[in-house]
N, C-alpha and C. Protein backbone atom coordinates (compact mmCIF):
# COMPACT_ATOMS: atom_id res chain seq x y z
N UNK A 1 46.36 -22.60 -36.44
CA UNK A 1 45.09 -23.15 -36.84
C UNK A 1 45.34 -24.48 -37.49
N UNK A 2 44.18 -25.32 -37.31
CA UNK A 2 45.03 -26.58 -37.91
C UNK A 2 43.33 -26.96 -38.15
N UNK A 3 42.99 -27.59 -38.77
CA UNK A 3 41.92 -28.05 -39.63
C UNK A 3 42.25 -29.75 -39.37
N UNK A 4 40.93 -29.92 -38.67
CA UNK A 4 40.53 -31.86 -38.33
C UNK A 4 39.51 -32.20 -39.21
N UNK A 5 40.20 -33.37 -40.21
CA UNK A 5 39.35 -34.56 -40.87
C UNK A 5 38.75 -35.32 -39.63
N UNK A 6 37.37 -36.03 -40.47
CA UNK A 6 37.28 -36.85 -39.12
C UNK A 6 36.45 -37.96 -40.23
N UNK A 7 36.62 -38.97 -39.43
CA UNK A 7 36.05 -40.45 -40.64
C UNK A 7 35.23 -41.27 -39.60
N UNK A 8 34.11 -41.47 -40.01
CA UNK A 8 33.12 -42.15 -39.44
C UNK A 8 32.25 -41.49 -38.36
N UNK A 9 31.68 -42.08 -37.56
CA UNK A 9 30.61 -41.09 -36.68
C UNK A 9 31.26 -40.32 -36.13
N UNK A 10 30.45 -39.18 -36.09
CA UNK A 10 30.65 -37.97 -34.93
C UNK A 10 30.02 -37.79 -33.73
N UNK A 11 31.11 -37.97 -32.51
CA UNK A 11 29.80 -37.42 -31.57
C UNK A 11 30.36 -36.42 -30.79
N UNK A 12 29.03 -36.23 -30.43
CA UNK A 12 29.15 -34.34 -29.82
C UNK A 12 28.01 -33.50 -31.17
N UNK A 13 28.01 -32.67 -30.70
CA UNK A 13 28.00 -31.51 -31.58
C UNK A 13 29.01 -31.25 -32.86
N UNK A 14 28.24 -30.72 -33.86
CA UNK A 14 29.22 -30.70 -34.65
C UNK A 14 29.63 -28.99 -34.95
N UNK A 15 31.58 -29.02 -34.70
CA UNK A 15 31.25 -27.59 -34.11
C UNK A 15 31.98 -26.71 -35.50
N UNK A 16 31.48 -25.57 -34.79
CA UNK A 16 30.99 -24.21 -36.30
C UNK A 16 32.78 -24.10 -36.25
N UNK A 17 33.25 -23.04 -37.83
CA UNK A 17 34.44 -22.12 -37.82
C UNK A 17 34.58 -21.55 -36.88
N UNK A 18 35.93 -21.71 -36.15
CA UNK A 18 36.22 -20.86 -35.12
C UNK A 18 35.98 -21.61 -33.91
N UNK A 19 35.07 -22.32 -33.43
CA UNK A 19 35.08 -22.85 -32.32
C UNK A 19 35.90 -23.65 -31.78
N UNK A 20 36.11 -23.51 -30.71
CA UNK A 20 37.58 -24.00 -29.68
C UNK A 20 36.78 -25.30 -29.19
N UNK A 21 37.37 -26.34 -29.72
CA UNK A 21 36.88 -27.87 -29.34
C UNK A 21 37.95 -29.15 -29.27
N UNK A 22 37.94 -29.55 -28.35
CA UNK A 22 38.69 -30.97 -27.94
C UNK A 22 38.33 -31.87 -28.63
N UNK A 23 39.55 -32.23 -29.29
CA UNK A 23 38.94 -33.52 -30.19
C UNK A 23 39.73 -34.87 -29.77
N UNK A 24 39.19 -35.93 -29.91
CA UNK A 24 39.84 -37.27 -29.30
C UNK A 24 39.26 -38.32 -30.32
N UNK A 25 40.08 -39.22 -30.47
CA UNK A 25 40.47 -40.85 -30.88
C UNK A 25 41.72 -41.00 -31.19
N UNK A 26 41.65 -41.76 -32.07
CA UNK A 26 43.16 -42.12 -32.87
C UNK A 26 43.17 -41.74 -34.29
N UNK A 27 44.40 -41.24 -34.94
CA UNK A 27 44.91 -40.66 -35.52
C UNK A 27 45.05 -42.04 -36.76
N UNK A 28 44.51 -41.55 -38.14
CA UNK A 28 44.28 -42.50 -39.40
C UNK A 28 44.78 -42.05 -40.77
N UNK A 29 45.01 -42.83 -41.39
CA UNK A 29 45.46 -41.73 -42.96
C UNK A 29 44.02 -42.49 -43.74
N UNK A 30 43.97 -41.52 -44.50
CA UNK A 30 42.65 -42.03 -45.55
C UNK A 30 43.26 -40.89 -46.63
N UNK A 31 43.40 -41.90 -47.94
CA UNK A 31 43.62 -41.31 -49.01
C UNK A 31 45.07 -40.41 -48.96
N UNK A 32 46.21 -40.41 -48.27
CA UNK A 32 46.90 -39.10 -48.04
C UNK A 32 46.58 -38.53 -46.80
N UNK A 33 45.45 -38.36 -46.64
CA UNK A 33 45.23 -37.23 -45.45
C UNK A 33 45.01 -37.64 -43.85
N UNK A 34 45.88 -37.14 -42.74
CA UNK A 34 45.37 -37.30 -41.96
C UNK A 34 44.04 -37.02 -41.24
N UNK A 35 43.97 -37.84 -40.56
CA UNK A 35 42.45 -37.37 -39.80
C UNK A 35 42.35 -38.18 -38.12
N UNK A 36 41.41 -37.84 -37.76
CA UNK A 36 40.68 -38.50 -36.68
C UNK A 36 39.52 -39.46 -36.85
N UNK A 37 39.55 -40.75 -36.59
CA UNK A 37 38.78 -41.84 -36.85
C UNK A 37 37.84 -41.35 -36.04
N UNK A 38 36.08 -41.71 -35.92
CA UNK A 38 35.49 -41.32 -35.32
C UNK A 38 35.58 -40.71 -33.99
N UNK A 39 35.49 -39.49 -34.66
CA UNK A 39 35.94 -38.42 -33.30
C UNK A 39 35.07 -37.93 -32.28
N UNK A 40 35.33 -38.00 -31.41
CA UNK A 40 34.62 -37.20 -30.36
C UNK A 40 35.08 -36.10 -30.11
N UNK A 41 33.89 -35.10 -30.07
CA UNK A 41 34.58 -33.63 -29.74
C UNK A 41 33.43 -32.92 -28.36
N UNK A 42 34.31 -32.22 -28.10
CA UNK A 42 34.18 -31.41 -26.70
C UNK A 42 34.30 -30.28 -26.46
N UNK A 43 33.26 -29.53 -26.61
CA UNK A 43 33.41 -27.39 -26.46
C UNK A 43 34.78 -27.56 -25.23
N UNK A 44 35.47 -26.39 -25.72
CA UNK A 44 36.60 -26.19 -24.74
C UNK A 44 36.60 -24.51 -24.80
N UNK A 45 35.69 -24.20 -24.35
CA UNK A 45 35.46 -22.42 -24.32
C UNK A 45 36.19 -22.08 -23.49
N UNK A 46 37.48 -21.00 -24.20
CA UNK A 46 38.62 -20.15 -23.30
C UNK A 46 39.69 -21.22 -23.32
N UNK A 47 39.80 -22.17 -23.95
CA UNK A 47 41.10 -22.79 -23.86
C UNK A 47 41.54 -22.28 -25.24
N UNK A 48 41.29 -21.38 -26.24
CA UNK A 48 42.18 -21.29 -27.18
C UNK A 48 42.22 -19.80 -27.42
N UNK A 49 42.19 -18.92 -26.25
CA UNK A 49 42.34 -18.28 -26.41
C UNK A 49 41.54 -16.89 -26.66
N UNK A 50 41.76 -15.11 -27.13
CA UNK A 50 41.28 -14.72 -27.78
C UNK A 50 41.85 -14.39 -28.66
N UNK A 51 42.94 -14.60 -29.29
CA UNK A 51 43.64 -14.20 -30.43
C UNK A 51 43.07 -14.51 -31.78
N UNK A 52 42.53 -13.79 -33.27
CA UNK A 52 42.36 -14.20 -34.23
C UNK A 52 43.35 -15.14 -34.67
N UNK A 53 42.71 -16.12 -35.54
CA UNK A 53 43.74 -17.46 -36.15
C UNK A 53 44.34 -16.50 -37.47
N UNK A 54 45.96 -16.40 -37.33
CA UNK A 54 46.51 -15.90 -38.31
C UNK A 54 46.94 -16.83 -39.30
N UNK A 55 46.59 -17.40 -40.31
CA UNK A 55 47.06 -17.75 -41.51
C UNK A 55 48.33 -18.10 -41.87
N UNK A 56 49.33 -19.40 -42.48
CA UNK A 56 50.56 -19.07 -42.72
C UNK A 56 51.10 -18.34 -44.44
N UNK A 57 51.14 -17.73 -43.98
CA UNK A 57 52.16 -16.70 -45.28
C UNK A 57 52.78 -17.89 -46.14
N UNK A 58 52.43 -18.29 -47.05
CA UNK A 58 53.06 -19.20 -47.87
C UNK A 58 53.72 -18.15 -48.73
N UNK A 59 55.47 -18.17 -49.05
CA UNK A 59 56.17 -17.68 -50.09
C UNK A 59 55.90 -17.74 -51.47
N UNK A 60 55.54 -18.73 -51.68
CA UNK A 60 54.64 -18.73 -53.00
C UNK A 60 54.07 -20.16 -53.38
N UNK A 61 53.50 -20.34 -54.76
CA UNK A 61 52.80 -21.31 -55.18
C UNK A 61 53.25 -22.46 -55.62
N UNK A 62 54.68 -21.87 -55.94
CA UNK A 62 55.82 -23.25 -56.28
C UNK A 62 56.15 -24.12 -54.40
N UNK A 63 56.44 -23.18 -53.64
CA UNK A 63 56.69 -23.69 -52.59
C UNK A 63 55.96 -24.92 -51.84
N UNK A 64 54.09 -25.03 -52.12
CA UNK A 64 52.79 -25.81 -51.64
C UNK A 64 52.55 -26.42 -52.83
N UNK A 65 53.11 -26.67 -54.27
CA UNK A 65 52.87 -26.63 -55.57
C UNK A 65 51.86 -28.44 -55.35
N UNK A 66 50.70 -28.64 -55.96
CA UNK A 66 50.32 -30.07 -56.17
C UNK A 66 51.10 -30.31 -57.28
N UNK A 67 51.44 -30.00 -58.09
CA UNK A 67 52.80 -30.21 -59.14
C UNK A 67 54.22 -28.89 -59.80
N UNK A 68 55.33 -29.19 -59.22
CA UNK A 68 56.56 -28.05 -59.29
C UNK A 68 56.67 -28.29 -61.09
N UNK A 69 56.41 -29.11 -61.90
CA UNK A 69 56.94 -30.11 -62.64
C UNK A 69 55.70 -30.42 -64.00
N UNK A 70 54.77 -29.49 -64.51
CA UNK A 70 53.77 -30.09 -64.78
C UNK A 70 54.27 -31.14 -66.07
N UNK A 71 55.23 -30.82 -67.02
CA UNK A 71 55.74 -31.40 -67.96
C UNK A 71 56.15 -32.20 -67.76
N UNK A 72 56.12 -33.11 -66.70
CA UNK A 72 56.51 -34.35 -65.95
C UNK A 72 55.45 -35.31 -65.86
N UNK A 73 55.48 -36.77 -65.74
CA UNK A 73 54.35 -37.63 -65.33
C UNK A 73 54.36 -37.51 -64.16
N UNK A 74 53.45 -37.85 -63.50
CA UNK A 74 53.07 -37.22 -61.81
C UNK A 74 52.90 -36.76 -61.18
N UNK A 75 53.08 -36.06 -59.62
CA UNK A 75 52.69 -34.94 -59.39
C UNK A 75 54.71 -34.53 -59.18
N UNK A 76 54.99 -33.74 -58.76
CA UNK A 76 56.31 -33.69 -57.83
C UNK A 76 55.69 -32.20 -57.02
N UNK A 77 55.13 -32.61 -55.75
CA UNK A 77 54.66 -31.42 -54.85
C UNK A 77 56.18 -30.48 -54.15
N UNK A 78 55.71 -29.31 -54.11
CA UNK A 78 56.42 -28.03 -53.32
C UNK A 78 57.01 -28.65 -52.33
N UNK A 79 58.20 -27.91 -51.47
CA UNK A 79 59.03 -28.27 -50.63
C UNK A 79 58.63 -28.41 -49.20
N UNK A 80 57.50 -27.39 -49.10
CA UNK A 80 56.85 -27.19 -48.01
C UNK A 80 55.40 -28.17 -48.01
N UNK A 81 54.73 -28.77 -48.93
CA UNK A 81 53.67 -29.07 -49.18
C UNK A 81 53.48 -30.01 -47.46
N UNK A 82 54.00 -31.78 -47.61
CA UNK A 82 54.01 -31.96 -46.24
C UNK A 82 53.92 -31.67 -45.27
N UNK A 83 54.52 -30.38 -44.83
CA UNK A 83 54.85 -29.65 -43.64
C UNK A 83 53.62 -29.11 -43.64
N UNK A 84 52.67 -28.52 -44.35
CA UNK A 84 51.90 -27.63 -43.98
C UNK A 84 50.50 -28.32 -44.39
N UNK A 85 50.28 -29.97 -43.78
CA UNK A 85 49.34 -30.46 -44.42
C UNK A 85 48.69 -29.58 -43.33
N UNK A 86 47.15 -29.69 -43.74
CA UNK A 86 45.86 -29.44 -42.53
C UNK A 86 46.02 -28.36 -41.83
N UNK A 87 47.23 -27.17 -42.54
CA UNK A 87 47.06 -26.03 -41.63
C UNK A 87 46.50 -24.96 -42.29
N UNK A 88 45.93 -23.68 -41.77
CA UNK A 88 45.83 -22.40 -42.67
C UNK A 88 46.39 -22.31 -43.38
N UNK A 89 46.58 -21.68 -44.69
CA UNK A 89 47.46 -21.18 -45.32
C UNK A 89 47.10 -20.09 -46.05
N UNK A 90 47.76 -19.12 -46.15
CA UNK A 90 47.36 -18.17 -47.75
C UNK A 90 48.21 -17.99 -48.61
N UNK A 91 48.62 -17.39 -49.41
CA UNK A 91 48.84 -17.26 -51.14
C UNK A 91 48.60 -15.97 -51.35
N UNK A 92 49.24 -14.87 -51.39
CA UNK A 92 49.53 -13.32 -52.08
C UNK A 92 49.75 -13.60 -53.66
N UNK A 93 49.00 -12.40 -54.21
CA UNK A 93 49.53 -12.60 -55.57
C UNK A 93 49.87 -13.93 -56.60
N UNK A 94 48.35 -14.27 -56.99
CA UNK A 94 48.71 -15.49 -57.44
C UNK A 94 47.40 -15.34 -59.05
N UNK A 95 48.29 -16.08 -60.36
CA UNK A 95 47.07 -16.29 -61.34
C UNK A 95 46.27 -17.13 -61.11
N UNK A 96 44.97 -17.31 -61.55
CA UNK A 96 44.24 -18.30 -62.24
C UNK A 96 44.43 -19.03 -62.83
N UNK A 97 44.76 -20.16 -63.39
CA UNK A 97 45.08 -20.75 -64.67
C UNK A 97 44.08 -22.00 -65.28
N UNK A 98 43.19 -21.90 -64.90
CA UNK A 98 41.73 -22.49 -64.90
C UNK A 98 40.74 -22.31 -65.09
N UNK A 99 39.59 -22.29 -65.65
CA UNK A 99 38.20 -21.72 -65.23
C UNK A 99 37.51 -22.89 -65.18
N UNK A 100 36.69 -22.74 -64.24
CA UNK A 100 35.75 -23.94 -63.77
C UNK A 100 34.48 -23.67 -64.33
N UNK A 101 33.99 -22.98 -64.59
CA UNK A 101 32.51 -22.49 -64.99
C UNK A 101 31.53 -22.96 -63.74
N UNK A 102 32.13 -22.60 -62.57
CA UNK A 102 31.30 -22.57 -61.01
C UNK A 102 31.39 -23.90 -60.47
N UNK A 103 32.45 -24.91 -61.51
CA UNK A 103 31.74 -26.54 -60.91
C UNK A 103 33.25 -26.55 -60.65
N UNK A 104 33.50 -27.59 -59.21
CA UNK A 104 34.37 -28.29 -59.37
C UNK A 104 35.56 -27.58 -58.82
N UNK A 105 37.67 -28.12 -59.08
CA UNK A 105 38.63 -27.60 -58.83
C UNK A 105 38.92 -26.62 -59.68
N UNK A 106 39.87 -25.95 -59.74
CA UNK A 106 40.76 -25.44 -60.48
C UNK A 106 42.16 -25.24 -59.75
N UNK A 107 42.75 -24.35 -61.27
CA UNK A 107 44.21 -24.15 -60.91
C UNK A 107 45.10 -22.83 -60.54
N UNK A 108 45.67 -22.59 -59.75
CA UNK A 108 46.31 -21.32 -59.46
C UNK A 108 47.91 -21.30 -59.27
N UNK A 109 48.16 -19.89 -59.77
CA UNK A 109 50.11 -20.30 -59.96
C UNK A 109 50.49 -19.15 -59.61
N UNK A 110 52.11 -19.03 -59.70
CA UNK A 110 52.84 -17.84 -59.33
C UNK A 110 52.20 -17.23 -60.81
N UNK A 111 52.42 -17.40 -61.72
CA UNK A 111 52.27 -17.13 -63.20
C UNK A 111 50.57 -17.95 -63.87
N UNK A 112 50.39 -17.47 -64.95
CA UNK A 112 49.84 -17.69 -65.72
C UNK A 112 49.46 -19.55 -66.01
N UNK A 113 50.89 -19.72 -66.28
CA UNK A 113 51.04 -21.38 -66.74
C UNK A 113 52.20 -21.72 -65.63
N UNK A 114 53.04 -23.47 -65.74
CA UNK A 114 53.64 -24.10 -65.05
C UNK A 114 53.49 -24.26 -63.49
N UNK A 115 53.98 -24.62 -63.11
CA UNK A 115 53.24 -25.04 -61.63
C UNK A 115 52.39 -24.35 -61.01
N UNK A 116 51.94 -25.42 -60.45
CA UNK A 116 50.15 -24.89 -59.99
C UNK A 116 49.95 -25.66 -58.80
N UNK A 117 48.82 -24.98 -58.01
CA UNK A 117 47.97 -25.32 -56.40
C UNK A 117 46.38 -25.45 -56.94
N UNK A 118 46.49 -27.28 -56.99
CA UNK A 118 44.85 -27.26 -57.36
C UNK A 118 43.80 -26.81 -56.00
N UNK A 119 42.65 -25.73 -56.42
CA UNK A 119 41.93 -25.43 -55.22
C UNK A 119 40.54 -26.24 -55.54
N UNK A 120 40.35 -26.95 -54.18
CA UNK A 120 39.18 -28.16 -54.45
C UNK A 120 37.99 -26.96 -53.57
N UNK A 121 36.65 -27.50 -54.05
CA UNK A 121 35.55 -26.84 -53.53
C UNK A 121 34.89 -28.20 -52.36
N UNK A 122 35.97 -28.66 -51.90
CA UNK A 122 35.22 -29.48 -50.83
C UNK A 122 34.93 -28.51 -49.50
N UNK A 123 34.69 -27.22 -49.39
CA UNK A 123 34.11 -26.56 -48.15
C UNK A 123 33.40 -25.33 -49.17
N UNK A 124 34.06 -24.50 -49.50
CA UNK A 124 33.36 -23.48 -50.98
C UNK A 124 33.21 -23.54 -51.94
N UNK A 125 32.68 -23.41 -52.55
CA UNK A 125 32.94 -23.71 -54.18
C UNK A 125 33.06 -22.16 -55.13
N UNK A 126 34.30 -22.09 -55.68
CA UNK A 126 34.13 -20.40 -56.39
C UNK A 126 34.74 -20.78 -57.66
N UNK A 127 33.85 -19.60 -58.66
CA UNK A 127 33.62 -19.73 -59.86
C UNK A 127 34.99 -18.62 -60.41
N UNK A 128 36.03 -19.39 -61.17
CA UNK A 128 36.98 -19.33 -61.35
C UNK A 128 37.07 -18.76 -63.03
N UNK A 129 38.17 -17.55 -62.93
CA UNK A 129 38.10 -17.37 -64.72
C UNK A 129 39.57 -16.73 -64.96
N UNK A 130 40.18 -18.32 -65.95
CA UNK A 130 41.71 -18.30 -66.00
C UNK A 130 42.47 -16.73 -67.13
N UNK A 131 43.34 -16.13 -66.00
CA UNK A 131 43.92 -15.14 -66.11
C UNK A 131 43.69 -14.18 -65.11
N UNK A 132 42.80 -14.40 -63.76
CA UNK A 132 42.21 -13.83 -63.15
C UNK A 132 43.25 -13.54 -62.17
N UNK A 133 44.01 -12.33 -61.65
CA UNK A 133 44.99 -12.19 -60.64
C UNK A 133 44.81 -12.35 -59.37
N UNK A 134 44.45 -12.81 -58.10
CA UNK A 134 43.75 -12.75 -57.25
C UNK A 134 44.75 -11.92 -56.40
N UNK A 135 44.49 -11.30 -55.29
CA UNK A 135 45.58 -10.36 -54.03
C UNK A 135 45.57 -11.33 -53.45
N UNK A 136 44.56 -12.31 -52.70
CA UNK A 136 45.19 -13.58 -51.98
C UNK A 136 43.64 -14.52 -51.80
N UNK A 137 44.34 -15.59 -51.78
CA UNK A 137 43.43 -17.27 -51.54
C UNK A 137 43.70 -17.69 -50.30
N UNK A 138 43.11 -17.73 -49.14
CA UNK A 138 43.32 -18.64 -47.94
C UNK A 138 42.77 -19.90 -47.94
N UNK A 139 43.10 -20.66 -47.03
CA UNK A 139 42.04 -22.11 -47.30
C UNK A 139 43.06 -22.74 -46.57
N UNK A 140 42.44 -23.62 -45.93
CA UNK A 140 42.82 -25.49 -45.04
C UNK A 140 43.92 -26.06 -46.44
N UNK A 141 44.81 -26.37 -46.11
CA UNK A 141 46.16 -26.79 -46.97
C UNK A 141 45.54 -28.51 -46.90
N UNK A 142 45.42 -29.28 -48.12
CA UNK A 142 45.09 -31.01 -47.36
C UNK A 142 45.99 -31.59 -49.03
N UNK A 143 45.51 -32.90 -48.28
CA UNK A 143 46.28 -34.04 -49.27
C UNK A 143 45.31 -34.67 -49.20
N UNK A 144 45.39 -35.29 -50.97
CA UNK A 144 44.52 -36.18 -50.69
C UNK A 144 44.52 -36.99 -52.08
N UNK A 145 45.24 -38.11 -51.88
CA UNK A 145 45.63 -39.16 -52.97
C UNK A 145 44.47 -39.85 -54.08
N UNK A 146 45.22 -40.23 -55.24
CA UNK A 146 44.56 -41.08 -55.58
C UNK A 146 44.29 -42.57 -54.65
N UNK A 147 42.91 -43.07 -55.79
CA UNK A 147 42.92 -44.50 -55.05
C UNK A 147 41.97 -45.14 -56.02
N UNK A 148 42.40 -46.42 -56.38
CA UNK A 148 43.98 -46.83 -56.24
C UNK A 148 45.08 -46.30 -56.59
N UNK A 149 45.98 -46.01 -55.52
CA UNK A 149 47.56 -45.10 -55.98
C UNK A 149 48.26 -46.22 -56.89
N UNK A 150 48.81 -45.50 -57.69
CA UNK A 150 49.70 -45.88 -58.91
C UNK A 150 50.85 -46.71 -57.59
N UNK A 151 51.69 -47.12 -58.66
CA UNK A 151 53.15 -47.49 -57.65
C UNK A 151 54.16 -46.43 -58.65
N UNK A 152 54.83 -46.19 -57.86
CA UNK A 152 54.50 -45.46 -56.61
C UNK A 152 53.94 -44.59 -56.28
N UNK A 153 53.36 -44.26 -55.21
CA UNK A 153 51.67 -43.05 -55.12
C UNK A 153 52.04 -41.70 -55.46
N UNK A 154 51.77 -41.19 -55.82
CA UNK A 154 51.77 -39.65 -56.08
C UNK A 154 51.09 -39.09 -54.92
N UNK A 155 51.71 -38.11 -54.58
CA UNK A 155 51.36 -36.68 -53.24
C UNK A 155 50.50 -35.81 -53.99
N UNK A 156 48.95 -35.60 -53.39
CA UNK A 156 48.03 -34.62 -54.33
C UNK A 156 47.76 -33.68 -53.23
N UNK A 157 48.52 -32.38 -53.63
CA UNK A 157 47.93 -31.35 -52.38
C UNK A 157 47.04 -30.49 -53.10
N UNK A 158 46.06 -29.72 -51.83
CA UNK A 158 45.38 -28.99 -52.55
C UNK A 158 44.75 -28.22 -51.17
N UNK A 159 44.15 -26.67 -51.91
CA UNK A 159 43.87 -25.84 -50.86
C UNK A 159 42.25 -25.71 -50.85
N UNK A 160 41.83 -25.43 -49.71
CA UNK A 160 40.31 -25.88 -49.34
C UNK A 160 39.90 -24.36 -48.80
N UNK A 161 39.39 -23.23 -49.38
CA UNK A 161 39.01 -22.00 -49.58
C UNK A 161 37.83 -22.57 -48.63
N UNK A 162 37.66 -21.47 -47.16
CA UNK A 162 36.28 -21.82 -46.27
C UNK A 162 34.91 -21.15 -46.62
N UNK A 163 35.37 -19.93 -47.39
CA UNK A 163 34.14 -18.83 -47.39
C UNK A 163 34.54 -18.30 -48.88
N UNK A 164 33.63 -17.34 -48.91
CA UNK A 164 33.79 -15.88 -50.14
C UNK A 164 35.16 -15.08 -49.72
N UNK A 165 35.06 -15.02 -47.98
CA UNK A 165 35.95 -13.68 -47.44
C UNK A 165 37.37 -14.45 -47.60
N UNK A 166 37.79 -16.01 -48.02
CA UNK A 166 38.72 -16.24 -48.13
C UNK A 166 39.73 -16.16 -49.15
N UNK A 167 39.10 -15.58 -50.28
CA UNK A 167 39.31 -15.71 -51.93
C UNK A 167 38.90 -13.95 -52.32
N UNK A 168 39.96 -13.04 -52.61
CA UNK A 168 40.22 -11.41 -52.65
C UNK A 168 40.78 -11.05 -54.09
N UNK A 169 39.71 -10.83 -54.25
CA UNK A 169 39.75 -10.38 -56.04
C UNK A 169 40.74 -8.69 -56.25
């Protein structure tokens, strides 16, 4: 499963979760993140298959970390973070370490405190309460920098929860 940014007009239809669609232009970074510059997309029914989209098993929260390092200036992201921009991902067994009071990001860790996976509500938004154990968080894995980036830029990852059914109390 792989999750497409797209920047500037859309044409086509704009298509639902789950739908199997051809996407075309050229390939852009904005902010960190890749994407597709005004994309055109195209139903491609039966080209992807019937298999459910399985999720990647992330080892843990240090591994995708938006900071390994918080006692540090900057971010210093997980080993895997890069590798797994814009794809599924989930997270077993992970704290809270945040509460949002329903607005906004928060933070989630192997533990309680020290490194953490900020989860942005740019597709869901869930109301977060730090100490909260979750069984698992899925969500679109993205980057997405400051701007203006410092010199030198800091790597800001963060996980993009699609629904309720993605986030298992």
């Amino acid at each position: 499963m792989v999750s497409v940014e797209t920047f500037g007009d859309l044409t086509g239809p704009t298509p639902a979760v789950g739908d199997c669609v051809r996407a075309e232009r050229f390939i852009a970074l904005f902010h960190g993140a890749t994407e597709l510059a005004t994309a055109t997309w195209t139903a491609a029914p039966g080209e992807c298959g019937n298999a459910a989209i399985t999720p990647y098993l992330a080892a843990s929260v240090l591994s995708v970390a938006t900071d390994t390092d918080p006692g540090t200036a900057d971010t210093e992201p997980g080993a895997s973070a890069e590798s797994l921009e814009s794809v599924l991902v989930k997270l077993s067994s992970v704290s809270v370490q945040t509460s949002n009071g329903g607005t906004g990001a928060f933070k989630i860790g192997d533990t309680d405190t020290g490194p953490y996976l900020s989860v942005a509500p740019f597709i869901y938004q869930y109301t977060s309460l730090t100490g909260t154990v979750l069984t698992s968080i899925t969500g679109v894995f993205d980057e997405f920098d400051p701007n203006p980036p410092p010199d030198p830029p800091p790597k800001f990852y963060q996980l993009m929860p699609r629904s309720a059914a993605d986030i298992v109390n």
